[in-house]
C-alpha atoms as a PDB file:
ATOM      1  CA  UNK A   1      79.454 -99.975-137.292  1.00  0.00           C
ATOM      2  CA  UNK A   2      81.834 -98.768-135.030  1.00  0.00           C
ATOM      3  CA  UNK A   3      84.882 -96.088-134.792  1.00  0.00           C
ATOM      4  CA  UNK A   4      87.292 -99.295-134.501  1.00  0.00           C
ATOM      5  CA  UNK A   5      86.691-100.440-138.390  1.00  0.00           C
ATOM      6  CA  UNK A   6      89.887-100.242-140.195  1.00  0.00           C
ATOM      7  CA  UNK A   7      90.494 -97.593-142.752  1.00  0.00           C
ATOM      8  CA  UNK A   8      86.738 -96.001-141.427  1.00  0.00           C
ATOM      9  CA  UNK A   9      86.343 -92.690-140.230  1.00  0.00           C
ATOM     10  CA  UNK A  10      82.779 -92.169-138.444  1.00  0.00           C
ATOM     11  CA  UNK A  11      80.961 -89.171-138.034  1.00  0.00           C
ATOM     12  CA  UNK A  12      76.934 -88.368-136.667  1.00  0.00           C
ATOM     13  CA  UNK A  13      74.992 -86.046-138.277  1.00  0.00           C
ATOM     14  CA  UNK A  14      71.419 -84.847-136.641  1.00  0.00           C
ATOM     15  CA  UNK A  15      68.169 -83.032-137.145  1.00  0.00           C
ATOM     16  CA  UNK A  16      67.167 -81.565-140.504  1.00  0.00           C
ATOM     17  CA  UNK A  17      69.481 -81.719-143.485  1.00  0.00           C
ATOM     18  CA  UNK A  18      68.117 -78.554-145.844  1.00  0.00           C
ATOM     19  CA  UNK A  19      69.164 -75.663-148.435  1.00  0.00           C
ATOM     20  CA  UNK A  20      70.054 -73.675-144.944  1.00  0.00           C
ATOM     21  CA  UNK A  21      73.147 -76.224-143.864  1.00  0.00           C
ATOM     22  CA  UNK A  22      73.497 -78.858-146.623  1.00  0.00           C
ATOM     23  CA  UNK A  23      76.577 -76.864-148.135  1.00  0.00           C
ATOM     24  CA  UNK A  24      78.214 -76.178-144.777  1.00  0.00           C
ATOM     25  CA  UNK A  25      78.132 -79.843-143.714  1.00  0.00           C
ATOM     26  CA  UNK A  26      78.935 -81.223-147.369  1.00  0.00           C
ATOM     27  CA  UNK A  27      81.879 -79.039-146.782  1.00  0.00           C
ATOM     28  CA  UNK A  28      82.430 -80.683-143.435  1.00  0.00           C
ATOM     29  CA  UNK A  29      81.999 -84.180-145.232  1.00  0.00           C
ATOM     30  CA  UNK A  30      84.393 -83.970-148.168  1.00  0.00           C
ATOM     31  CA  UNK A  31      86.971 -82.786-145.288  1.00  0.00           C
ATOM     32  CA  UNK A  32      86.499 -86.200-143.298  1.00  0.00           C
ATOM     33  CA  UNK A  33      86.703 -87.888-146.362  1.00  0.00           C
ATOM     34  CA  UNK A  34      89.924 -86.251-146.547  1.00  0.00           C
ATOM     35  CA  UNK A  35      90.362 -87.803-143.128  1.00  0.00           C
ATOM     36  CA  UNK A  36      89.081 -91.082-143.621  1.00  0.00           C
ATOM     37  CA  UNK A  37      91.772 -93.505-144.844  1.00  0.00           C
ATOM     38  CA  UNK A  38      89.352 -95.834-146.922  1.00  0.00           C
ATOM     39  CA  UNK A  39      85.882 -95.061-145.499  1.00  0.00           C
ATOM     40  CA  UNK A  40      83.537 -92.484-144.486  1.00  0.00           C
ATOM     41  CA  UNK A  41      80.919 -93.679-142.143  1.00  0.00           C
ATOM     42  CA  UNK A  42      77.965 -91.089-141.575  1.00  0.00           C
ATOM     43  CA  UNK A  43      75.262 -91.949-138.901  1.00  0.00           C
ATOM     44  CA  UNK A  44      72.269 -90.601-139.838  1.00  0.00           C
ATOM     45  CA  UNK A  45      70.341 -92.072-137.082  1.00  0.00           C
ATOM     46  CA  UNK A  46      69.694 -88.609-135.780  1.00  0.00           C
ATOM     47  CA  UNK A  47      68.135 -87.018-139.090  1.00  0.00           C
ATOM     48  CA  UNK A  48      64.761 -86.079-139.286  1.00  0.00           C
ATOM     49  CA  UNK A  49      64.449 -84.801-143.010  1.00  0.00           C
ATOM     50  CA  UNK A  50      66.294 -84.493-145.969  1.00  0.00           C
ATOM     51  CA  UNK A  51      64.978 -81.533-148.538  1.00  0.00           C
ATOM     52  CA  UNK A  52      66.551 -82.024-152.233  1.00  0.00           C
ATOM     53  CA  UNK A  53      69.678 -79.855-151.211  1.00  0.00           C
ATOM     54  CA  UNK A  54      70.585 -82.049-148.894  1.00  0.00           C
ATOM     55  CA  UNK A  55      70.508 -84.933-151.380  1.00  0.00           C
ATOM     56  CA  UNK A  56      72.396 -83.058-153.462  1.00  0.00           C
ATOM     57  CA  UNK A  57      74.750 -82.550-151.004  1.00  0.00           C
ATOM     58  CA  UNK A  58      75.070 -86.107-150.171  1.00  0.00           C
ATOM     59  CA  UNK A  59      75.892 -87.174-154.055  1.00  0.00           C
ATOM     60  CA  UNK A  60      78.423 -84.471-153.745  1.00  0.00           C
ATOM     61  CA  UNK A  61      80.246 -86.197-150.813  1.00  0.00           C
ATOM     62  CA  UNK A  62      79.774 -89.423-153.225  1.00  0.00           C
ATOM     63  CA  UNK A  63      81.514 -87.941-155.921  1.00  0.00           C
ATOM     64  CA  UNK A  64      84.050 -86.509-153.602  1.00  0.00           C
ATOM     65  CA  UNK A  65      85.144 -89.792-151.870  1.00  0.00           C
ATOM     66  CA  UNK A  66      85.259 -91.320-155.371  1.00  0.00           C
ATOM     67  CA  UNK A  67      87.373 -88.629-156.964  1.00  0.00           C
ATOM     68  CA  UNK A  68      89.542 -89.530-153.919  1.00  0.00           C
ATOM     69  CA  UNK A  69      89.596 -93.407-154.215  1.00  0.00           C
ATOM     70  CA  UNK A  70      87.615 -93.696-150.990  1.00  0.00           C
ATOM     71  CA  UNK A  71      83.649 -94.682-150.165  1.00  0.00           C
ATOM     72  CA  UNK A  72      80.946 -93.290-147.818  1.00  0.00           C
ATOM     73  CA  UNK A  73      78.151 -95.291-146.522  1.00  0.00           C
ATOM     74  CA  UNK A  74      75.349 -93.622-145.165  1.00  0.00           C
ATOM     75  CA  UNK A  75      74.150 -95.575-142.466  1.00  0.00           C
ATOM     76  CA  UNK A  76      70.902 -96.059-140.059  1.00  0.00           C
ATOM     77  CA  UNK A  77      68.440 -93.677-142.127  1.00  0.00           C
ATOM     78  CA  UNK A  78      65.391 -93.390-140.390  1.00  0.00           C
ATOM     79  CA  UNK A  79      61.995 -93.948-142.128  1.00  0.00           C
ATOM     80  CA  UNK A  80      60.762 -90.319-142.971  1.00  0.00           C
ATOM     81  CA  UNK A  81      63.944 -89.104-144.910  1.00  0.00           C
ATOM     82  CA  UNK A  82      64.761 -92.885-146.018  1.00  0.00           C
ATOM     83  CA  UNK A  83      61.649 -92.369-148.213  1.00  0.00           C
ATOM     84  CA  UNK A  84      62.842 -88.844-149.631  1.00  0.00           C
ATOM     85  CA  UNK A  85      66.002 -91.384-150.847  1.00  0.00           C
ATOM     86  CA  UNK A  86      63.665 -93.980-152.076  1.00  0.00           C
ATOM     87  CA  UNK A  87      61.548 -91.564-153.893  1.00  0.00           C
ATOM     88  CA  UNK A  88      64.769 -89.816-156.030  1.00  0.00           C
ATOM     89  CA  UNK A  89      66.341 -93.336-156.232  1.00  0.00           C
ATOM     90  CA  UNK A  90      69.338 -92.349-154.710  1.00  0.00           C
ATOM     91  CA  UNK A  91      69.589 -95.920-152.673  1.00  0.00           C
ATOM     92  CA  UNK A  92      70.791 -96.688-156.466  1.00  0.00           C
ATOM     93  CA  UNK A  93      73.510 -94.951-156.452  1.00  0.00           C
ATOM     94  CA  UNK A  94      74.451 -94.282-153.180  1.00  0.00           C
ATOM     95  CA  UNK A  95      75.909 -97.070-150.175  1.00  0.00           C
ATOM     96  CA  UNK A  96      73.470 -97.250-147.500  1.00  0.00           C
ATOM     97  CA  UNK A  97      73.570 -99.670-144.670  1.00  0.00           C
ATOM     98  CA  UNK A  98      70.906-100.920-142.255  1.00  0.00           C
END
């Protein structure tokens, strides 16, 4: 997925995702929703690990973007926090892509 897909707005998040920055960058995510004239794209290809704030946060954003008529995808999870997702069931609820 790429910058260039219409109505997308894509952003890359990195490292670990925990209680000490989940709020700060689900603030920074429900403002490029804002952004985003259809879509939110986040990259997660650079995440290490997700703690339950962090998923938290991420259903947040959800909510957000629907509240708003818009969608998020989460996109290239790697293995260790894709399990965390797995685990709550949140690949259920939330978009994910490969």
């Amino acid at each position: 997925m790429g910058d260039e897909e219409a109505g997308a707005l894509e952003v890359q998040v990195g490292g670990e995702i925990d209680l000490a920055n989940a709020h700060a960058l689900g603030g920074d995510l429900c403002h490029s929703v804002d952004r985003a004239s259809e879509r939110l794209i986040v990259d997660l290809s650079e995440v290490t690990f997700l703690d339950s704030s962090a998923m938290g946060m991420m259903l947040k954003v959800h909510n957000y973007a629907m509240a708003c008529q818009k969608r998020v995808t989460w996109w290239n999870i790697q293995p260790t926090p894709n399990r965390a997702i797995k685990l709550m069931a949140l690949d259920q609820v939330l978009d994910f892509a490969p």
